[in-house]
PDB file of N, CA and C in Angstrom:
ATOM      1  N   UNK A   1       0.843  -1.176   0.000  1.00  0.00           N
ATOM      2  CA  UNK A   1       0.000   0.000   0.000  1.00  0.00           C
ATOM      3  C   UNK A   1       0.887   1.237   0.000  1.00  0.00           C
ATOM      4  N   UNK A   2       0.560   2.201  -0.665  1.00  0.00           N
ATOM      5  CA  UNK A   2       1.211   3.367  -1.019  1.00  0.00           C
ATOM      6  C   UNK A   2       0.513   4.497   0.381  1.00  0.00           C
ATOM      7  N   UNK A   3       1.452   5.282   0.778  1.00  0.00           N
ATOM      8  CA  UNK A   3       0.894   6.459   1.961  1.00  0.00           C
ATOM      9  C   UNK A   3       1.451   7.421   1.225  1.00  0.00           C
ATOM     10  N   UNK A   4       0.247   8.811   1.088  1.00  0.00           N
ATOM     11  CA  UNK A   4       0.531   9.878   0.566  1.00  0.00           C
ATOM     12  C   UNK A   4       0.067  11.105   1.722  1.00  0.00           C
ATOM     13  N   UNK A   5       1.044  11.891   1.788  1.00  0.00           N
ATOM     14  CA  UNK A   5       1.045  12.919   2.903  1.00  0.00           C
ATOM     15  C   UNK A   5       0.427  14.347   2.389  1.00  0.00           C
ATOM     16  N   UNK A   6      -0.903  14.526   2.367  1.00  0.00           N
ATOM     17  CA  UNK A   6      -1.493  15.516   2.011  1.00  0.00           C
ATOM     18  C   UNK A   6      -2.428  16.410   2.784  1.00  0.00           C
ATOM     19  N   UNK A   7      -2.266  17.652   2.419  1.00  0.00           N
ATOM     20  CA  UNK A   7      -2.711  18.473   3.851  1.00  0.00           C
ATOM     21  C   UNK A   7      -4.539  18.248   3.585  1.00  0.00           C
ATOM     22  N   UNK A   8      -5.003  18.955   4.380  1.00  0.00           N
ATOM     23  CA  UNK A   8      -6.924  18.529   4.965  1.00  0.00           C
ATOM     24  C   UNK A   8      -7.489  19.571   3.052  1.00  0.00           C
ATOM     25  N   UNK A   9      -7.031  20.668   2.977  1.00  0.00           N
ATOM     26  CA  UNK A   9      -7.520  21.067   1.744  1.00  0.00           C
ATOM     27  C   UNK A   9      -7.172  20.398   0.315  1.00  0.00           C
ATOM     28  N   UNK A  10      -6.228  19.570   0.329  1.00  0.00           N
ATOM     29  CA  UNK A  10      -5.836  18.818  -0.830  1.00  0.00           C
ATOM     30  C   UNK A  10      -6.988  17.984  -0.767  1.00  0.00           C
ATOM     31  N   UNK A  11      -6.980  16.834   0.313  1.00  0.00           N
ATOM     32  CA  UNK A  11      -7.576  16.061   0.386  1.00  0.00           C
ATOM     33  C   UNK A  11      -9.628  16.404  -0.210  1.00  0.00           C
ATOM     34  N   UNK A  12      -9.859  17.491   0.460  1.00  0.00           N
ATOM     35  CA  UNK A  12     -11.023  18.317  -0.036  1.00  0.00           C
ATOM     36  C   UNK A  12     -11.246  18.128  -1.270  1.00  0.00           C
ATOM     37  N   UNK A  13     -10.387  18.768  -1.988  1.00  0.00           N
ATOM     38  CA  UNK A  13     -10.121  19.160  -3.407  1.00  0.00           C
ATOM     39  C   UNK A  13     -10.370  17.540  -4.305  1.00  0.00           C
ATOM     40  N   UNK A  14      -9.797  16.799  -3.743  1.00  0.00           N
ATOM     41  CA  UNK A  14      -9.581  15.193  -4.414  1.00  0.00           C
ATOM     42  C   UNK A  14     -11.165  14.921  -4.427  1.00  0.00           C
ATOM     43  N   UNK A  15     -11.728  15.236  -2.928  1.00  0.00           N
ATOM     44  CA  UNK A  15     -13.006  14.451  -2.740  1.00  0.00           C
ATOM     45  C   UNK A  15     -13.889  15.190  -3.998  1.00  0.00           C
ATOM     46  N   UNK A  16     -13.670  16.623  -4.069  1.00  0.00           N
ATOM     47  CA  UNK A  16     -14.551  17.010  -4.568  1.00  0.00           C
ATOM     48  C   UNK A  16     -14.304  16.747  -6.167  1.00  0.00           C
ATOM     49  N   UNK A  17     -13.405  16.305  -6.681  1.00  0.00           N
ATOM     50  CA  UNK A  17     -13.141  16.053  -7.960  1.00  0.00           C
ATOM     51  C   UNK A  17     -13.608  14.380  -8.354  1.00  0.00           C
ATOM     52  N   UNK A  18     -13.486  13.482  -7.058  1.00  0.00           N
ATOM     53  CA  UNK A  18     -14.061  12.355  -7.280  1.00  0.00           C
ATOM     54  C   UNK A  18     -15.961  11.738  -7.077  1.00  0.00           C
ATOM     55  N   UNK A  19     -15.909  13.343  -6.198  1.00  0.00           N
ATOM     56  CA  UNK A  19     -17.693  13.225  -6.366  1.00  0.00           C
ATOM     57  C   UNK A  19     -18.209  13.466  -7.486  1.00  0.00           C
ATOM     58  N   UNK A  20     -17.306  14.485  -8.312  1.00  0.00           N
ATOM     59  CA  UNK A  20     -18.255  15.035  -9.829  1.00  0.00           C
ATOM     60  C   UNK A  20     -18.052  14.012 -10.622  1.00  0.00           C
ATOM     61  N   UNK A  21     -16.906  13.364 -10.438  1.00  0.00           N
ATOM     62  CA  UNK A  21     -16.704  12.192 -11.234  1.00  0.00           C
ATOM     63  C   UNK A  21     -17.702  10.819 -11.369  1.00  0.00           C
ATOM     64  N   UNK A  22     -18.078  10.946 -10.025  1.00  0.00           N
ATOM     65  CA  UNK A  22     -19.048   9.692  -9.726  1.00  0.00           C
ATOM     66  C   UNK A  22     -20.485  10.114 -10.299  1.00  0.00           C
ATOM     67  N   UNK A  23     -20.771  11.707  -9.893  1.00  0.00           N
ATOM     68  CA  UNK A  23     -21.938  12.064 -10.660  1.00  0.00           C
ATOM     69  C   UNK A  23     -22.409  11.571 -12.128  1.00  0.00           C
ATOM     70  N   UNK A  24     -20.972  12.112 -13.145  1.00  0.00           N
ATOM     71  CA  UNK A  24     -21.262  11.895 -14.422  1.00  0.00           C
ATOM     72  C   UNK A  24     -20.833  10.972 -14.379  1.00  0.00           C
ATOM     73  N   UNK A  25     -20.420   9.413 -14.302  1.00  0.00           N
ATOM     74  CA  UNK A  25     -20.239   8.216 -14.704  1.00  0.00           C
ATOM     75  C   UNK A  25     -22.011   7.692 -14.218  1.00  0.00           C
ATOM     76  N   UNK A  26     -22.642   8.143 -13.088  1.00  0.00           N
ATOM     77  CA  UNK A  26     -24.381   8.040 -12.713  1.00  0.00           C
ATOM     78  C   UNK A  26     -24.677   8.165 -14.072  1.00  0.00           C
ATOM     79  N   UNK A  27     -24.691   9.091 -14.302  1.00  0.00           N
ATOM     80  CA  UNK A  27     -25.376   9.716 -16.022  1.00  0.00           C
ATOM     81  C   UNK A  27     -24.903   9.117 -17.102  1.00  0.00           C
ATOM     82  N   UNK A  28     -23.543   8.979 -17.641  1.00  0.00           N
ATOM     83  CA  UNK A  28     -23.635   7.980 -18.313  1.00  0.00           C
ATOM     84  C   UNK A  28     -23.796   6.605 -18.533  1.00  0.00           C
ATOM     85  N   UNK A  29     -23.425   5.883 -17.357  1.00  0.00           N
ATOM     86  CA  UNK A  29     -24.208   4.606 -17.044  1.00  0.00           C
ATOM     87  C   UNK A  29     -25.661   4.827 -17.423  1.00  0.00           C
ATOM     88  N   UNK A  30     -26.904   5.503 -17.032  1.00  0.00           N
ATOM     89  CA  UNK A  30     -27.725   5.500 -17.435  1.00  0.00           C
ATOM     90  C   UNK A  30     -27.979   5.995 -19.098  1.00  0.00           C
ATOM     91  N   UNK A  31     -27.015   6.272 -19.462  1.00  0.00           N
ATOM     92  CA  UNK A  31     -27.126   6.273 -21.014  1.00  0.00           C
ATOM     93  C   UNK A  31     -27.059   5.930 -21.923  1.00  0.00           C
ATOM     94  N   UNK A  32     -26.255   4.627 -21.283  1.00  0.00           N
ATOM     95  CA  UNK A  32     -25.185   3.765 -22.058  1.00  0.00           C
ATOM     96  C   UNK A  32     -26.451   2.464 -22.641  1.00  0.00           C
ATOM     97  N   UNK A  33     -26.006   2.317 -23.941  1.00  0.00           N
ATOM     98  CA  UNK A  33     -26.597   1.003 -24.581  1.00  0.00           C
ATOM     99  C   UNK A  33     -26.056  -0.140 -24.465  1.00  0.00           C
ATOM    100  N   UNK A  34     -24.858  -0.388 -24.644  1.00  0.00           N
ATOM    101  CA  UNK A  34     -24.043  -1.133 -25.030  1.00  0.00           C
ATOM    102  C   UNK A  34     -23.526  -1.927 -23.341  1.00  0.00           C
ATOM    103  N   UNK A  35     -23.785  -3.106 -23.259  1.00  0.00           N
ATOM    104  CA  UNK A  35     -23.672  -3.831 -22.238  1.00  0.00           C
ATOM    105  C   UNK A  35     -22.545  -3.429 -21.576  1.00  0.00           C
ATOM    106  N   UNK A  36     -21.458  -4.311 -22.618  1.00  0.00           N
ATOM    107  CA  UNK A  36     -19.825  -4.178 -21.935  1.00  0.00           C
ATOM    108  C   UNK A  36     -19.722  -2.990 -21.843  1.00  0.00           C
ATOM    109  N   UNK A  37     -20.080  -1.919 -22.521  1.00  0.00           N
ATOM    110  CA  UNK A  37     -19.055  -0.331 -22.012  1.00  0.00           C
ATOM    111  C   UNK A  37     -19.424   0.044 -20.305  1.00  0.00           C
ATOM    112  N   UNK A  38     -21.493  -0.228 -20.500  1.00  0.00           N
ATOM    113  CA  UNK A  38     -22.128  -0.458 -19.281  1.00  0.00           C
ATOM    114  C   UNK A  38     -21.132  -0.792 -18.058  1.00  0.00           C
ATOM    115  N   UNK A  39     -20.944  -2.228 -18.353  1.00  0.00           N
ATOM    116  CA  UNK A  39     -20.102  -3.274 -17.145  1.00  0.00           C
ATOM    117  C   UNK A  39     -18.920  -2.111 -16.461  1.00  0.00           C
ATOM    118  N   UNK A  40     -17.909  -1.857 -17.536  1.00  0.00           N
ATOM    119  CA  UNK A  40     -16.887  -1.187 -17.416  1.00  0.00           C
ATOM    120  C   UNK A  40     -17.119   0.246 -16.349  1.00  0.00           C
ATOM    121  N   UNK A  41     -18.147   1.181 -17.391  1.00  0.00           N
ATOM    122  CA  UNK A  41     -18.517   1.966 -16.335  1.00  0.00           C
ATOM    123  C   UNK A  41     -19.052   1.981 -14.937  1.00  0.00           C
ATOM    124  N   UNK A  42     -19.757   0.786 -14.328  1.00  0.00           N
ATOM    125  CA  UNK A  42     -19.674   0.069 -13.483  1.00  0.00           C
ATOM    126  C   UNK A  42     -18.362   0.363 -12.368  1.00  0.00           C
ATOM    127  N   UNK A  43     -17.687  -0.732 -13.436  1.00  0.00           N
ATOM    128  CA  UNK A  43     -17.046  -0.910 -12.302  1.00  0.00           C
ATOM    129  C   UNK A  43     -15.820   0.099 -11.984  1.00  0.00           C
ATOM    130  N   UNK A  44     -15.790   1.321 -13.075  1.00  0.00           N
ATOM    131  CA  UNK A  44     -14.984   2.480 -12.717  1.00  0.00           C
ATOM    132  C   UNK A  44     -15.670   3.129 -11.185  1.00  0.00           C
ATOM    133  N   UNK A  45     -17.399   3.545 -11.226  1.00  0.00           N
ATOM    134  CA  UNK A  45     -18.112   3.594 -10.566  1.00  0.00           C
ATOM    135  C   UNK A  45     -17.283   3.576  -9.250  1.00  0.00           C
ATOM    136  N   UNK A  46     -17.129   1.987  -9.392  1.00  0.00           N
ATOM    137  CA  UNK A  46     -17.224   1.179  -8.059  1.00  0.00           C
ATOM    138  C   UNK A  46     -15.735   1.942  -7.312  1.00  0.00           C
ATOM    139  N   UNK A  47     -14.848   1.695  -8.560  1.00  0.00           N
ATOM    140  CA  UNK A  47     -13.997   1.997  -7.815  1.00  0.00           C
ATOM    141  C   UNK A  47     -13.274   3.910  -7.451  1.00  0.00           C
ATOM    142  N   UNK A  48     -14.173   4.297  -8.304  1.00  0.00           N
ATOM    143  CA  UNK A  48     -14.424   5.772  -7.541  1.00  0.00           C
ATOM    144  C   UNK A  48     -14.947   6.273  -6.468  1.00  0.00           C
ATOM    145  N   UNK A  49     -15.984   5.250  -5.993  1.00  0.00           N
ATOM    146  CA  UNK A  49     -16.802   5.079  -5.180  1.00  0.00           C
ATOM    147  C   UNK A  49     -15.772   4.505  -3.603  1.00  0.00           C
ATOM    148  N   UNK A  50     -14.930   3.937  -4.063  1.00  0.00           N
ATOM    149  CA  UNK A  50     -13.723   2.874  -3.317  1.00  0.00           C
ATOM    150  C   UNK A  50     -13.193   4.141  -2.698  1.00  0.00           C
ATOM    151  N   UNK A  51     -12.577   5.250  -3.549  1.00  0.00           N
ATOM    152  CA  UNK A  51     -11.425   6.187  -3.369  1.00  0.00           C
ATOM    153  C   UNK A  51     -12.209   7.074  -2.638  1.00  0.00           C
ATOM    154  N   UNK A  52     -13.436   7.371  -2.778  1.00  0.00           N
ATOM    155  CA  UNK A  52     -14.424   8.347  -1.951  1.00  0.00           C
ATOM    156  C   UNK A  52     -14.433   7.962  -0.501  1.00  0.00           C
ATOM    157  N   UNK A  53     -14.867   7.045  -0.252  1.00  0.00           N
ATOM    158  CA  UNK A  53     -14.322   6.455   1.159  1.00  0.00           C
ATOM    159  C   UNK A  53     -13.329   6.551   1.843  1.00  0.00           C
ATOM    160  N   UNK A  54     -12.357   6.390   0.812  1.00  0.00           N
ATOM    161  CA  UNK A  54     -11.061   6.159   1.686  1.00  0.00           C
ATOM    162  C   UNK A  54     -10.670   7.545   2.071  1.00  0.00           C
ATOM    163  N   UNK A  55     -10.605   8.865   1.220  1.00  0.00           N
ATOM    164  CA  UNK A  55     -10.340   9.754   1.122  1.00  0.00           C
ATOM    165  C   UNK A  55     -11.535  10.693   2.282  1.00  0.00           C
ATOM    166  N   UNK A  56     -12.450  10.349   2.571  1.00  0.00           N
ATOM    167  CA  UNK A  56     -13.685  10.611   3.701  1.00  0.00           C
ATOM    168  C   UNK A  56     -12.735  10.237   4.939  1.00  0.00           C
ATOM    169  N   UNK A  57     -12.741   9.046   4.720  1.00  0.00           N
ATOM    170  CA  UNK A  57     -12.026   8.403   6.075  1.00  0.00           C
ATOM    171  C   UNK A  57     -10.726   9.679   6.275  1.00  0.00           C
ATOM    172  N   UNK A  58      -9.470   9.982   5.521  1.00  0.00           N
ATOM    173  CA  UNK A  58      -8.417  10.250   5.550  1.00  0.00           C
ATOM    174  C   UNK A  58      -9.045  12.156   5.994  1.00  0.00           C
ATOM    175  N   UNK A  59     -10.257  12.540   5.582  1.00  0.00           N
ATOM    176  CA  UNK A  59     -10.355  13.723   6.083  1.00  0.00           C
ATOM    177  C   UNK A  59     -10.519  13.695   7.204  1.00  0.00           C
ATOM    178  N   UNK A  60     -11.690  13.025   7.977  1.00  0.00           N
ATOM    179  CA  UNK A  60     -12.074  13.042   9.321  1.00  0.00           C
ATOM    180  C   UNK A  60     -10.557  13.019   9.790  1.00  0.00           C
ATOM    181  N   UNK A  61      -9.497  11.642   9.531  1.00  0.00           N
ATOM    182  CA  UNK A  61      -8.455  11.514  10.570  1.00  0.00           C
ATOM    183  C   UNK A  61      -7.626  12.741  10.593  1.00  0.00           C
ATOM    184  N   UNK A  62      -7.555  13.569   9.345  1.00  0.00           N
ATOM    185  CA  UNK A  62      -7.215  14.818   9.256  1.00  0.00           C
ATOM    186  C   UNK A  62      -7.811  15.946  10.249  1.00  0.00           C
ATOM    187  N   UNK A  63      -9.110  15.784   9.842  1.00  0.00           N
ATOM    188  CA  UNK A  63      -9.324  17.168  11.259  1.00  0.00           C
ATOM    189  C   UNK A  63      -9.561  16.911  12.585  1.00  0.00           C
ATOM    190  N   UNK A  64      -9.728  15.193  12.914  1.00  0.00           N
ATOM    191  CA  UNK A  64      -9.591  14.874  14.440  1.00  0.00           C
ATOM    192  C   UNK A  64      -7.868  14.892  14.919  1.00  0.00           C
ATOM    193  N   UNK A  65      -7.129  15.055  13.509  1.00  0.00           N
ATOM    194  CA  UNK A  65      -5.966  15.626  14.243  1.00  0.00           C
ATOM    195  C   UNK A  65      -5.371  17.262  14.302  1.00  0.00           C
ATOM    196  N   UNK A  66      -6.167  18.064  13.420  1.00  0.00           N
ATOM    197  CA  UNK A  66      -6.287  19.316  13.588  1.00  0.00           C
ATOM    198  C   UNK A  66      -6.483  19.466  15.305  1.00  0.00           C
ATOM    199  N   UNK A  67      -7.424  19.008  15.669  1.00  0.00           N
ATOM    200  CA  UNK A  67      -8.342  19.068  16.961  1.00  0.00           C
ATOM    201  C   UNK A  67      -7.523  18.670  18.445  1.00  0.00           C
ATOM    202  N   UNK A  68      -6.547  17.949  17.952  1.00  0.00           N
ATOM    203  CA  UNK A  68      -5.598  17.710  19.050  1.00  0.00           C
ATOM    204  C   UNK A  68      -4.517  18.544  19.694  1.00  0.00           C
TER     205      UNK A  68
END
């Protein structure tokens, strides 16, 4: 596993670039005809969806250590 040392507004910035991301892959998944491209977008989805979490998680531990 890779550790990257980034301050609480980077981290912001990421989330908020991987939420718009997740938005429009919503929208085109629902647009999509074609099975396999479907699947694929899927599972980009998923794993944008993966990095949103982790990066949630990595803020909180960020400002419960602001707080200390």
């Amino acid at each position: 596993m890779t550790q990257l040392s980034l301050s609480g507004s980077q981290i912001e910035l990421i989330l908020e670039i991987l939420e718009h991301q997740q938005s429009r892959l919503l929208v085109e998944i629902r647009h999509t005809d074609t099975a396999t491209f479907r699947r694929g977008l899927k599972e980009r989805l998923e794993n944008v969806e993966a990095l949103i979490q982790c990066f949630q998680a990595a803020m909180e531990q960020s400002q419960q250590a602001e707080h200390v």
